[in-house]
Protein backbone atom coordinates (compact mmCIF):
# COMPACT_ATOMS: atom_id res chain seq x y z
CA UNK A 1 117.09 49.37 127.09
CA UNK A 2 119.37 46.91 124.47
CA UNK A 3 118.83 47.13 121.11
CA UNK A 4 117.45 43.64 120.83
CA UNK A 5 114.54 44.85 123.65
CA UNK A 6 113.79 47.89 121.60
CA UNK A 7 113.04 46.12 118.99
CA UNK A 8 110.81 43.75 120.65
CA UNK A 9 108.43 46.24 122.02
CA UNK A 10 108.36 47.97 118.66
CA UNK A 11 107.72 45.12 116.78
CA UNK A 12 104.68 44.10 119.60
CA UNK A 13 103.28 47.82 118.40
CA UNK A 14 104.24 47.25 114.80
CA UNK A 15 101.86 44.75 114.61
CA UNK A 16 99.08 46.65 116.16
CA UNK A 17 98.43 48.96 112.91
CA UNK A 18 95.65 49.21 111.08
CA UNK A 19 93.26 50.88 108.53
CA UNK A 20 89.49 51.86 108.32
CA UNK A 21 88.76 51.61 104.94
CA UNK A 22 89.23 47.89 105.41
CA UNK A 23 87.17 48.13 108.66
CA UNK A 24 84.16 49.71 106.40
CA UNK A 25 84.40 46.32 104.28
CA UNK A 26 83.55 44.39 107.19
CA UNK A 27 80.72 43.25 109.22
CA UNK A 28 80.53 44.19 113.02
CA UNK A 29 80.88 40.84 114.20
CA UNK A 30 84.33 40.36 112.81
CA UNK A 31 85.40 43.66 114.06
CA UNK A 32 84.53 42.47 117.04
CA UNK A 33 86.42 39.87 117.09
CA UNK A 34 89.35 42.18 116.08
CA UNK A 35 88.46 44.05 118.87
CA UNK A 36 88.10 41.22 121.39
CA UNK A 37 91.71 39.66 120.27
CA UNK A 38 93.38 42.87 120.87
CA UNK A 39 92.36 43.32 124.41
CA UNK A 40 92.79 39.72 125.42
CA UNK A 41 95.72 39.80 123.66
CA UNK A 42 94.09 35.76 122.70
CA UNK A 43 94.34 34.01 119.42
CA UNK A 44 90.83 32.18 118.94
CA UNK A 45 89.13 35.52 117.97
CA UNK A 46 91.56 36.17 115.31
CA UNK A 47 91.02 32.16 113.92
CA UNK A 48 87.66 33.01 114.16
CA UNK A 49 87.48 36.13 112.08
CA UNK A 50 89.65 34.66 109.89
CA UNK A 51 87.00 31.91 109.57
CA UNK A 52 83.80 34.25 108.98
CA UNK A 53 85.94 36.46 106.40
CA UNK A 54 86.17 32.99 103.99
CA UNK A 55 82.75 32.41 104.67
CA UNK A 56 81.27 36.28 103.57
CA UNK A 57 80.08 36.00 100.41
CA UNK A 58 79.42 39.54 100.37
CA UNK A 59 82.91 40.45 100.68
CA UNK A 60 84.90 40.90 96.82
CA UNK A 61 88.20 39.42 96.29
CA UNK A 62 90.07 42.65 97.09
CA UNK A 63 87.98 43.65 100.46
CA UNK A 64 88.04 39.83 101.35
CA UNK A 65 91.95 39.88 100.56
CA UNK A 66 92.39 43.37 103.15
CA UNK A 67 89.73 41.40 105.86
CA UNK A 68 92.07 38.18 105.52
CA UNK A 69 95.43 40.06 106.23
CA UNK A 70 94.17 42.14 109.10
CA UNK A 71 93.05 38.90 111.08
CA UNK A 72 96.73 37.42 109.92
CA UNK A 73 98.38 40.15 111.76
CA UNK A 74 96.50 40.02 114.83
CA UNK A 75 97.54 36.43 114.91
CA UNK A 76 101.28 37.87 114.16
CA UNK A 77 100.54 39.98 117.37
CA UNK A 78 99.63 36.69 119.57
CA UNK A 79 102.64 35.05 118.40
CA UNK A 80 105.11 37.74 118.98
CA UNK A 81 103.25 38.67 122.72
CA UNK A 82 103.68 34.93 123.38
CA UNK A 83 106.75 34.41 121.35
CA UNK A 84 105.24 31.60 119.78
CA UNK A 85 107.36 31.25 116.70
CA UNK A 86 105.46 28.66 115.22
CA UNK A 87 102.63 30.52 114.76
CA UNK A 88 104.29 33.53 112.95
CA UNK A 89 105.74 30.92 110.68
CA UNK A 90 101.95 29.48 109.94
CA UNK A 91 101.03 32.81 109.17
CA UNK A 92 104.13 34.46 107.95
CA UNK A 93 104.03 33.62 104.51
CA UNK A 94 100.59 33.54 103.28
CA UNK A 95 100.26 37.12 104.93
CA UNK A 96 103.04 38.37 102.43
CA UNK A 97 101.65 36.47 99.67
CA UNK A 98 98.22 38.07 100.20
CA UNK A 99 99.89 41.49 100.49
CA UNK A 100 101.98 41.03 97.23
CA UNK A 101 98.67 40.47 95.58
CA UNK A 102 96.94 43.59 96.83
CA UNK A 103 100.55 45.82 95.92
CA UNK A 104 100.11 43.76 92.66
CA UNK A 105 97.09 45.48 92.13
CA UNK A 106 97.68 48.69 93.62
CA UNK A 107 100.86 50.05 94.10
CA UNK A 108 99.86 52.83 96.38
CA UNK A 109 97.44 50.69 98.75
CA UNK A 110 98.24 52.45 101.95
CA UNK A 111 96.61 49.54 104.37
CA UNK A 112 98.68 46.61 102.30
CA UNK A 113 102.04 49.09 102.48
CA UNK A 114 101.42 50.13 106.46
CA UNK A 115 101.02 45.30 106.42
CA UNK A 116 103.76 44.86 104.92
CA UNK A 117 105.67 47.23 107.06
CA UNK A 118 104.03 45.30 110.16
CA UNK A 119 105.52 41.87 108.04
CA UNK A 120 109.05 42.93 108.32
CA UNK A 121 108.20 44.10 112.48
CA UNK A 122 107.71 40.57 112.99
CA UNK A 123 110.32 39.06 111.13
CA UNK A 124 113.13 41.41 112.82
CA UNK A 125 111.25 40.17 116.07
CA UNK A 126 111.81 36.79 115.43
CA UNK A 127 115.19 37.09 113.56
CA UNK A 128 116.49 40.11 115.15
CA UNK A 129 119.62 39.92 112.53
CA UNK A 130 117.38 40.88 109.35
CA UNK A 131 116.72 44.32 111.40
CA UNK A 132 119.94 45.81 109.23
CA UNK A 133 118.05 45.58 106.19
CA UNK A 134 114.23 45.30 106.97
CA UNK A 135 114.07 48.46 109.11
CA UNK A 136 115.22 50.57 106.15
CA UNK A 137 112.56 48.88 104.33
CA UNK A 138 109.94 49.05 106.60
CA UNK A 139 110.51 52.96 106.90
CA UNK A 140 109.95 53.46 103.58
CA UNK A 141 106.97 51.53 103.28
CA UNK A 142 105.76 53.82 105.78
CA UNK A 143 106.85 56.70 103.75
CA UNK A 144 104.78 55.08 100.55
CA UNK A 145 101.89 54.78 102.28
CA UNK A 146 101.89 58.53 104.30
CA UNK A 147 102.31 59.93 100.41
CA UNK A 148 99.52 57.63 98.96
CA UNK A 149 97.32 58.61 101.79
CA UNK A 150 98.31 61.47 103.69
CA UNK A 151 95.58 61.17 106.62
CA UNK A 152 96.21 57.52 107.16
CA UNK A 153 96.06 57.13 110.87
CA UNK A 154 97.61 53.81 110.43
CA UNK A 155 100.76 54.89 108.19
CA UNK A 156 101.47 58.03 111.08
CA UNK A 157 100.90 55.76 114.19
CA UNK A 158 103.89 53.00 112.26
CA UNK A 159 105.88 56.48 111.85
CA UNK A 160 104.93 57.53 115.45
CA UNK A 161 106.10 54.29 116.34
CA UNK A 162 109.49 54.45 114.61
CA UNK A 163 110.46 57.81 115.69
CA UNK A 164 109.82 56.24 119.55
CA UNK A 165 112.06 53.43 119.88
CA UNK A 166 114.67 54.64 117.51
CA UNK A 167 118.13 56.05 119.31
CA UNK A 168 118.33 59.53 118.82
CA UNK A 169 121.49 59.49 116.69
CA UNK A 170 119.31 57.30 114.33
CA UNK A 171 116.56 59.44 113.99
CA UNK A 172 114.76 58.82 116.99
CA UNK A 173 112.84 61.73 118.47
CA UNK A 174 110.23 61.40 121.30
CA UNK A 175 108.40 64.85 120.37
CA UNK A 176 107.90 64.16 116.83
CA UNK A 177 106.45 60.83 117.84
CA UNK A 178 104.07 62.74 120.55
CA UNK A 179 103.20 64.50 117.64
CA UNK A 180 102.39 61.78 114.80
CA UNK A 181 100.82 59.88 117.17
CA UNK A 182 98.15 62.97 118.43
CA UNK A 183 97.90 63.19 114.49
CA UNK A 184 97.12 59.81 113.87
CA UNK A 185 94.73 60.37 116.67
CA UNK A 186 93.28 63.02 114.87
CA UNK A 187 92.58 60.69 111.50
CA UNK A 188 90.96 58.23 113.61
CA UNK A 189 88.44 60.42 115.45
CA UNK A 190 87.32 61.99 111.85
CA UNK A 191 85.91 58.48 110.81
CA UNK A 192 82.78 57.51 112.05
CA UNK A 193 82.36 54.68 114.68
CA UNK A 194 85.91 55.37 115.85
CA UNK A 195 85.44 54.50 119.42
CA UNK A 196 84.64 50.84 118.30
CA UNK A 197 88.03 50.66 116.30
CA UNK A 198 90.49 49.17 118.55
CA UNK A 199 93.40 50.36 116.59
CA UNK A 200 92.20 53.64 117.86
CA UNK A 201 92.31 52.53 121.81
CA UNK A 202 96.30 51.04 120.75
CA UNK A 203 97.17 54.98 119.24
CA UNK A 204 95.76 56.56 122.87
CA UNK A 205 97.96 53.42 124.66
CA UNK A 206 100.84 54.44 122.88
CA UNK A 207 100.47 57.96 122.85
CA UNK A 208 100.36 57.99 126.96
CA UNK A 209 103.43 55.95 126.86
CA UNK A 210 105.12 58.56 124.01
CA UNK A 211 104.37 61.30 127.12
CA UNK A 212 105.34 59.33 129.86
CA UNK A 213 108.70 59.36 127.69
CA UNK A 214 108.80 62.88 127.25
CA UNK A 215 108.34 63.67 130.55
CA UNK A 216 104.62 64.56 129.89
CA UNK A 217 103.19 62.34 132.81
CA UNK A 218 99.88 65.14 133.13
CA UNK A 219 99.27 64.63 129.56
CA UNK A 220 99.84 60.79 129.66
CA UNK A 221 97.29 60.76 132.72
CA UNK A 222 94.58 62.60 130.83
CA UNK A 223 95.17 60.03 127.76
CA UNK A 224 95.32 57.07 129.59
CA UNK A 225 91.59 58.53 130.75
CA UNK A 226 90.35 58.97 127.63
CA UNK A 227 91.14 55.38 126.43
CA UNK A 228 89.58 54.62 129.80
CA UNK A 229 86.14 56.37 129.15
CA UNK A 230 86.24 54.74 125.31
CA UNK A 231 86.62 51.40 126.45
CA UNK A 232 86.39 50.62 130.94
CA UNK A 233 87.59 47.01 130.16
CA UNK A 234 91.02 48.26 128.86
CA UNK A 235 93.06 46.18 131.33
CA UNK A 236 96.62 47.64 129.52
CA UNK A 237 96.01 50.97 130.81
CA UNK A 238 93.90 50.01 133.73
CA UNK A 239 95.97 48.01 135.58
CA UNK A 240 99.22 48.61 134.31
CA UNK A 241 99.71 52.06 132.06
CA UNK A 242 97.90 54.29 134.48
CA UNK A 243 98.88 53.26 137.70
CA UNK A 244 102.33 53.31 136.34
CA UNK A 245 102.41 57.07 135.33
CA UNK A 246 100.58 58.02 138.67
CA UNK A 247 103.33 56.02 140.51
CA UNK A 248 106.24 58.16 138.35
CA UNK A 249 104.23 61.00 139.10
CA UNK A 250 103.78 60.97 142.65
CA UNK A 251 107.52 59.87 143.04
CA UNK A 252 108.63 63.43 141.40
């Protein structure tokens, strides 16, 4: 795989991060939508969450601020998976001002650090010659936000991710991303409603994919049924994740 495709699929993950605290501040029917724009991989649901975030008046500035900027990435993710570069530049820039605000405030804000780094993802996606700087900087966002909160699943899944598409002789190492992404695993399963997070189906996507790498393809199996059993409708691993593994398997 060329550089330029490495970073593509790690930018496509990048932007698949997220945090629970700003899932708490929430109502179910916009993490729904969340959840329903990640596995249709569509755009309306994140326009529409965006919509009934500005329209929660329960929601304070700061809570309304995190809601606003998870819906912005999702649409970041449906223009990068249909490399739709006019819709990352629509979004591009209020999502950075809206995180600047939030760092503004608090320095050590895990979910707007782990955003920011998912910022950056996107722009080395779409202008694959900012990588040389950016990547730097996005690792040690990642690094901020692991020290603020050290049991951020979102902040070792972005490390996890790093660690995976990275060559080896720049740090890249499959079993230490095996192993930050079980651990990010971990922090998601300790909050409750976890199986309705779909950040938490992404981790188990990417975790089978982290074994299939390693040459784990038992262990990507049984994770690939787990997501399964969380959520039937997961076409990613359904149609294409699982039966690839058995294929790579069987082939052995």
């Amino acid at each position: 795989m060329n550089a330029s495709s490495q970073f593509r699929i790690t930018i496509l993950f990048v932007l698949l991060t997220f945090t629970l605290s700003a899932s708490a501040q929430m109502s179910s029917e916009v993490q729904q939508l969340f959840y329903q724009g990640y596995l249709t991989t569509a755009k309306a649901p994140w326009e529409q969450a965006m919509e009934k975030i500005k329209q929660d008046n329960t929601l304070d500035e700061t809570q309304k601020l995190h809601a606003t900027t998870e819906a912005q990435c999702g649409l970041l993710m449906y223009a990068f998976a249909n490399q739709d570069e006019a819709a990352y530049e629509a979004v591009a820039d209020e999502l950075e001002e809206n995180l600047n605000v939030l760092l503004e405030e608090n320095p050590k804000d895990a979910t707007a650090l782990a955003k920011m780094a998912q910022l950056y993802g996107a722009t080395m996606g779409f202008e694959s010659w900012k990588a040389m700087y950016l990547g730097s900087k996005s690792e040690k966002l990642v690094n901020r936000a692991i020290k603020a909160e050290p049991e951020n699943a979102n902040a070792w899944v972005e490390r996890a991710n790093a660690r995976l598409f990275t060559p080896a002789m720049f740090g890249g190492d499959i079993d230490e991303a095996v192993e930050c992404f079980e651990k990010a695993i971990q922090y998601y399963e300790a909050q409750p409603d976890y199986a309705k997070n779909w950040r938490y189906l992404n981790a188990l996507a990417w975790l089978g994919q982290a074994q299939q790498k390693a040459e784990q393809p038992s262990e990507a199996i049984a994770t690939y049924q787990k997501a399964l059993e969380v959520e039937p409708g997961f076409g990613w691993v359904k149609y294409k994740l699982m039966p690839q593994v058995i294929a790579q398997s069987s082939s052995k």
